[in-house]
Protein backbone atom coordinates (compact mmCIF):
# COMPACT_ATOMS: atom_id res chain seq x y z
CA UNK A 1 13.33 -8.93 21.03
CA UNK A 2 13.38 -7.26 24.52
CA UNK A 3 10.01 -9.18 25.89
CA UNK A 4 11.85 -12.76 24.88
CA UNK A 5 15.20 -11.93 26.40
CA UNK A 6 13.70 -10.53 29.71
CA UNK A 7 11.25 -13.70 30.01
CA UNK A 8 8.15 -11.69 29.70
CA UNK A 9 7.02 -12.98 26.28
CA UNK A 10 7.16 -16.59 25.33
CA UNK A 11 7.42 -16.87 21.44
CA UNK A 12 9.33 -19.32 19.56
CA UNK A 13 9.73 -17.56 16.45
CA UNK A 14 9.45 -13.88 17.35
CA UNK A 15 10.38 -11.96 13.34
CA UNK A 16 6.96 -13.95 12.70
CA UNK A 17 5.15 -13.09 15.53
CA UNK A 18 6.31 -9.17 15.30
CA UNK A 19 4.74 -9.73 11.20
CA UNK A 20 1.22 -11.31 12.67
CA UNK A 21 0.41 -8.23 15.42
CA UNK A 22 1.57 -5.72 12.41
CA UNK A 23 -1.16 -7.07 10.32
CA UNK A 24 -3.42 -7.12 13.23
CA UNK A 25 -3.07 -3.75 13.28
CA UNK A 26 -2.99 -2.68 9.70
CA UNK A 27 -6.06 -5.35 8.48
CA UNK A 28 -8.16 -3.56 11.27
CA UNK A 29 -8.20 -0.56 9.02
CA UNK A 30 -9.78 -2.54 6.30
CA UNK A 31 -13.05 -3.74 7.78
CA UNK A 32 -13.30 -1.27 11.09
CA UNK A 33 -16.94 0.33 10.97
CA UNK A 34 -17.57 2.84 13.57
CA UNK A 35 -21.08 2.60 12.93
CA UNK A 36 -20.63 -1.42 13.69
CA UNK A 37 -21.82 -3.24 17.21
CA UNK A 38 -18.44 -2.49 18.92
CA UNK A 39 -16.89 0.14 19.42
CA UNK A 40 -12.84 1.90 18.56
CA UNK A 41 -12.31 1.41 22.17
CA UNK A 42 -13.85 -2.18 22.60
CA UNK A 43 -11.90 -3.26 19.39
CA UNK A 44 -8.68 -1.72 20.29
CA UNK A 45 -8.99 -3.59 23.83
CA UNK A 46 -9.65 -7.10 22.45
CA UNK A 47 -6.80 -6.93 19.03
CA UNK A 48 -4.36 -5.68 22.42
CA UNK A 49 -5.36 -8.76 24.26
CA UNK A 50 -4.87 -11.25 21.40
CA UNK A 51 -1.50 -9.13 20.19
CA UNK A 52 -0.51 -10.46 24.07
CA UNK A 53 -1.51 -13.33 23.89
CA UNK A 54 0.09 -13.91 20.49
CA UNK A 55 3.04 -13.36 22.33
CA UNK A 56 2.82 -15.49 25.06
CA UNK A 57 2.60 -13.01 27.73
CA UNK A 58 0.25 -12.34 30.24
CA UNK A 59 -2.75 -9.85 29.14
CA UNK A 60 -3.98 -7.43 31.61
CA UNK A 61 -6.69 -8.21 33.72
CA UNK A 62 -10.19 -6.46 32.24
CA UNK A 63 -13.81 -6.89 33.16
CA UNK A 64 -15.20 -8.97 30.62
CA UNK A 65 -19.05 -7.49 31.30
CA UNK A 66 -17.63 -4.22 30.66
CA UNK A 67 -17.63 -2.48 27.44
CA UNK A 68 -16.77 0.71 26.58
CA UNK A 69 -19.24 3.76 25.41
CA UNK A 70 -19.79 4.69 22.07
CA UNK A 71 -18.17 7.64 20.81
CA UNK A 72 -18.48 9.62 17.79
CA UNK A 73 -15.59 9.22 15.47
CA UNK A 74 -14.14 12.36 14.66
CA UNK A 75 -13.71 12.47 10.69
CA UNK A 76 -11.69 14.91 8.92
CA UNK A 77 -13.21 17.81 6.47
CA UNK A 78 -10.39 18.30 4.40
């Protein structure tokens, strides 16, 4: 893809790597509990830095001691 041509990601085989952050993303779904010890925000940050780092780019620079408030999770009525 783009990131490989332009130098900013660093991935031999990059069809595979695109299939690995997809299930990332979709596997999340099946174990996610907002009621758990971290929270949407805290999960979403760490999955983005390992989809990065999958990659072989650079991930952006966060405070490790620093997590993110709990929020309610919205759920639907319908």
């Amino acid at each position: 893809g783009e990131g490989v041509a332009d130098g900013s990601m660093r991935v031999d085989q990059p069809r595979t790597a695109t299939r690995a952050v997809l299930s990332l993303a979709v596997d999340v779904a099946r174990w996610f509990d907002p009621r758990g010890r971290e929270s949407v925000h805290d999960v979403g940050r760490i999955y983005a830095d390992l989809a990065v780092r999958m990659l072989g780019a650079e991930p952006p620079v966060h405070d490790p001691g620093r997590t993110t408030a709990r929020r309610p999770v919205e759920r639907s009525t319908r």
